[in-house]
Protein backbone atom coordinates (compact mmCIF):
# COMPACT_ATOMS: atom_id res chain seq x y z
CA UNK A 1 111.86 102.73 124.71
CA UNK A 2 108.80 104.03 126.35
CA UNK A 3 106.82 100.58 127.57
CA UNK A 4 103.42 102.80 126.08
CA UNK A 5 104.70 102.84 122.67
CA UNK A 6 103.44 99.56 120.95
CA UNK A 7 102.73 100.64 117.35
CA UNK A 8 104.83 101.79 114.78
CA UNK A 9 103.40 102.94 111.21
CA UNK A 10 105.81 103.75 108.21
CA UNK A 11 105.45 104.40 104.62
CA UNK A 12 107.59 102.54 102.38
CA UNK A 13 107.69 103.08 98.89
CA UNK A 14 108.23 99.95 96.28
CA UNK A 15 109.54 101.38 92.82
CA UNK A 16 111.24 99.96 89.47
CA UNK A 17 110.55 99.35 85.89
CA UNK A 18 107.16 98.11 84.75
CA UNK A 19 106.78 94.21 84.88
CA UNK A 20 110.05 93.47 87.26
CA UNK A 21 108.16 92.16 90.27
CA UNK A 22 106.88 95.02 92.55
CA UNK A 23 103.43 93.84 92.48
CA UNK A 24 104.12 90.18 93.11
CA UNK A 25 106.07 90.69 95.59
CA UNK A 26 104.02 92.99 97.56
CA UNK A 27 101.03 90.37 97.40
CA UNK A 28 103.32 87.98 98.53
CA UNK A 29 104.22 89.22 101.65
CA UNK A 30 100.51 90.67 102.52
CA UNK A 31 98.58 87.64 101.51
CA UNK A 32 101.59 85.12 100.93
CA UNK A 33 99.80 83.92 97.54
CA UNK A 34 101.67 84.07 94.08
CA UNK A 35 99.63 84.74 90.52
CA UNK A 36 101.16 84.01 87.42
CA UNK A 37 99.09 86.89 85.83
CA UNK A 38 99.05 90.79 87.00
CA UNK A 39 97.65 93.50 85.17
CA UNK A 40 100.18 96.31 85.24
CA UNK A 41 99.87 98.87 88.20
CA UNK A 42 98.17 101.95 87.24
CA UNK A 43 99.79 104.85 89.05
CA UNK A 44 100.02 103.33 92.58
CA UNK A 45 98.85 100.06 94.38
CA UNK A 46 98.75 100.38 98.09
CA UNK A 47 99.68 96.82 100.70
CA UNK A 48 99.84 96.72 103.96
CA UNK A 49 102.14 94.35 105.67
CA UNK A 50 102.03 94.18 109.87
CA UNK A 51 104.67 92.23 112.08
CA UNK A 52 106.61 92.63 115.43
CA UNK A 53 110.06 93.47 115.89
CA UNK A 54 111.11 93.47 119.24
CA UNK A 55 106.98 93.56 121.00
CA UNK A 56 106.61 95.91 118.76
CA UNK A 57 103.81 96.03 116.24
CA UNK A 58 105.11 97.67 113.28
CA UNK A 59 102.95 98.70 110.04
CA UNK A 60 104.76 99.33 106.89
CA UNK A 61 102.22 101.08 104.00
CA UNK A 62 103.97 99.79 100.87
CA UNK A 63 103.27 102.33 97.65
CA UNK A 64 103.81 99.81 94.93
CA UNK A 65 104.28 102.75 92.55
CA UNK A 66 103.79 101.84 88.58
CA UNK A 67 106.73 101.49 86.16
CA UNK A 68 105.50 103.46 82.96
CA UNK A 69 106.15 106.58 82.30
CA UNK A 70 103.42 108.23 81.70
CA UNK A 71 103.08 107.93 85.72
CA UNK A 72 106.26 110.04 86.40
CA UNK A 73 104.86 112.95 86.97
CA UNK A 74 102.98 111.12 89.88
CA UNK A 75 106.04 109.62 91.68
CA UNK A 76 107.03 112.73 93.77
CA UNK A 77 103.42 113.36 94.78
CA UNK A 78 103.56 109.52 95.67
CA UNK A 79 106.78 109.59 97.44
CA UNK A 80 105.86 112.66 99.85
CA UNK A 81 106.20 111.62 103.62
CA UNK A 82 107.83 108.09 102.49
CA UNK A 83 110.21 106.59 105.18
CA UNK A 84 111.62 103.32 103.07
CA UNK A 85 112.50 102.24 99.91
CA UNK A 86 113.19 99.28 98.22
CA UNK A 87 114.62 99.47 94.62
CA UNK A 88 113.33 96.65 92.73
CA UNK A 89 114.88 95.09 89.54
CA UNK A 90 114.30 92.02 87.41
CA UNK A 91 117.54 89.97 87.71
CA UNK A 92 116.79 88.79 84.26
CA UNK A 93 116.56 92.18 82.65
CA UNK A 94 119.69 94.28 82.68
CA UNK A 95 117.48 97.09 81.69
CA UNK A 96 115.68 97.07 84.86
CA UNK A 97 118.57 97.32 86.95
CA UNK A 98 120.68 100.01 85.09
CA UNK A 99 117.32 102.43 85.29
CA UNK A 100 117.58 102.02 89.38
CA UNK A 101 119.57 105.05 89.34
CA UNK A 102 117.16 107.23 87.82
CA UNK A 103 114.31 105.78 89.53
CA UNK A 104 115.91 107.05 92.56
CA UNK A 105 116.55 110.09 91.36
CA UNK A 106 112.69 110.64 90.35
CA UNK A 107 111.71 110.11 93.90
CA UNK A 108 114.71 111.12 96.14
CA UNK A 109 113.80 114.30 96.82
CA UNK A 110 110.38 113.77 98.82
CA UNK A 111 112.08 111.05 100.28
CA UNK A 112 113.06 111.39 104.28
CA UNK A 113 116.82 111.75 104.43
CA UNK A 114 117.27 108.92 107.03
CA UNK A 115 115.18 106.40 104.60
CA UNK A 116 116.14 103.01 104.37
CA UNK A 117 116.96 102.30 100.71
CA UNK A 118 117.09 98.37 100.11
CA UNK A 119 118.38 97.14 96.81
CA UNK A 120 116.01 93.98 95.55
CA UNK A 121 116.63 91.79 92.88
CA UNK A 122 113.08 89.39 91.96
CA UNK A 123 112.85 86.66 90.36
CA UNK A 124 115.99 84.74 91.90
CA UNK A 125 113.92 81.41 90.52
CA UNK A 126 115.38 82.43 87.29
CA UNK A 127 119.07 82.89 88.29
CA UNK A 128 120.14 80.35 85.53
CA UNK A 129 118.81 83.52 83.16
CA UNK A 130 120.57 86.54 85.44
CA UNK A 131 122.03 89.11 83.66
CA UNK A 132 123.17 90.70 86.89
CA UNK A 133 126.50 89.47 88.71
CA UNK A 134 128.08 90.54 92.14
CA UNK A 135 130.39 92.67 90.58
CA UNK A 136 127.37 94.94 89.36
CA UNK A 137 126.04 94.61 92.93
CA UNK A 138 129.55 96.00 93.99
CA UNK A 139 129.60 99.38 91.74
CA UNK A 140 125.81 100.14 92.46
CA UNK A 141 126.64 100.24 96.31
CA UNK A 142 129.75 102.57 95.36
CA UNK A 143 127.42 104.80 93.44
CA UNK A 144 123.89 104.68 95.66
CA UNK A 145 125.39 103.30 99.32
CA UNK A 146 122.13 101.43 99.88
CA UNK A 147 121.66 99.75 103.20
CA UNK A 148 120.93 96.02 102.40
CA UNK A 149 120.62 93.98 99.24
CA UNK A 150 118.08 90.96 99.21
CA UNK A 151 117.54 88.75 96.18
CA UNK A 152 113.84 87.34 96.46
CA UNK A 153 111.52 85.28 94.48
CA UNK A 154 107.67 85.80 94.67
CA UNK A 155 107.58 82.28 92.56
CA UNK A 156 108.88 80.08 95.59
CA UNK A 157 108.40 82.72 98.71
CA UNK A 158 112.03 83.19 99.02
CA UNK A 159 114.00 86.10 100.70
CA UNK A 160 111.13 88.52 101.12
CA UNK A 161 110.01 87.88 104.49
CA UNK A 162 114.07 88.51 105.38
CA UNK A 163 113.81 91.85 103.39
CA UNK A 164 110.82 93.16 105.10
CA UNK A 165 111.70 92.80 108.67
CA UNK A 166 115.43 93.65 108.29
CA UNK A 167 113.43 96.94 106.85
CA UNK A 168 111.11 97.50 109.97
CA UNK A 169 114.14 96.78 112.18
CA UNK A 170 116.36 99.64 110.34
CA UNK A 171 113.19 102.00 110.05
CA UNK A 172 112.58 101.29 114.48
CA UNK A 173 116.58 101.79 115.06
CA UNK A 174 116.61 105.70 112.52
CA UNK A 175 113.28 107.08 113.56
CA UNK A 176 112.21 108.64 117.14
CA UNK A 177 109.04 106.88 118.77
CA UNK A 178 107.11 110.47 118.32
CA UNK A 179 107.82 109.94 114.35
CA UNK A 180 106.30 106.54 114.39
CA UNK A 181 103.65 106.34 116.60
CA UNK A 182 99.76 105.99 116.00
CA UNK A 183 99.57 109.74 117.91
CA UNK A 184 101.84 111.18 115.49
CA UNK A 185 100.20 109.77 112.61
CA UNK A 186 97.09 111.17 113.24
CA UNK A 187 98.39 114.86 114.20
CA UNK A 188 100.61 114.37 110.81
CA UNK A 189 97.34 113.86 108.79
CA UNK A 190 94.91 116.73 111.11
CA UNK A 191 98.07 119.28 109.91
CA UNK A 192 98.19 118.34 106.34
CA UNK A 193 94.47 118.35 106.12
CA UNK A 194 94.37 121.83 107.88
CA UNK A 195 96.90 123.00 105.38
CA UNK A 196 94.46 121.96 102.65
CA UNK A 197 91.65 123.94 103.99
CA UNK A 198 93.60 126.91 104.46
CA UNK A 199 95.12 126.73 100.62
């Protein structure tokens, strides 16, 4: 790796059912406070969470994008350019982790086709109330082959810190340094912005 190459920038996208988490546990890792009360994401919430892997100072923009559905028309626009995902469920909601597959599905296609996708299960405070067992976790990866699976808990700080850096250490291993850099970043953004002008 080139020693001038010190900064790496991704977008990530964050996506699941209303109310499972994504919120939480995005604040979590950016401010590493928990809140009991969250008004429900309208459209998209944007984090930023920076770290180093390997002397290398890595930026993941997390798109917390909301659960409802009146905001599914806005996922592809949302997921345009995104690098990462992490499929989010409530382990105490069976609902929330049988709609993964379509919540993929809504965003897959703007989606890079080396992306990460991490499976997450929140609220692991509550595993006495799971209604999701290994054997689930087994036929997802058969259908989906995601990369990693991390249960967390925004509640008691547990598991998230693992899931984001094992994230920036997959995204630094699939994408080129001229994909991640600051440079490229800014040329990406001058060419869509030309492209605007011209349309």
């Amino acid at each position: 790796m080139s020693a001038a190459i010190k900064e790496a920038f991704f977008k990530v996208l964050v996506v699941g059912d209303g109310a499972v988490g994504k919120t939480s546990m995005c604040t979590q890792i950016t401010t590493q406070e928990f809140f009991s009360d969250y008004n429900l994401t309208v459209g998209c919430d944007f984090f930023i969470k920076r770290f180093y892997v390997n002397n290398i100072s890595v930026t993941l923009q997390l798109f917390d994008i909301g659960g409802q559905d009146q905001f599914e028309k806005l996922r592809k626009a949302f997921a345009g350019g995104a690098k990462g995902i992490f499929l989010t469920f409530d382990i105490t909601r069976r609902d929330s982790f049988y709609n993964l597959e379509q919540w993929y599905e809504s965003v897959k296609d703007n989606l890079d086709f080396r992306a990460p996708m991490f499976l997450i299960a929140t609220k692991k405070d509550l595993r006495k109330s799971a209604e999701i067992w290994s054997e689930d976790i087994t036929s997802f990866q058969e259908k989906l082959a995601f990369d990693a699976y991390f249960e967390t808990s925004a509640y008691i700080g547990e598991g998230i810190n693992e899931a984001f850096e094992a994230m920036g250490k997959m995204l630094l291993s699939r994408f080129d340094e001229n994909e991640y850099s600051k440079e490229a970043q800014k040329m990406k953004f001058l060419e869509g912005a030309q492209r605007g002008v011209r349309s």
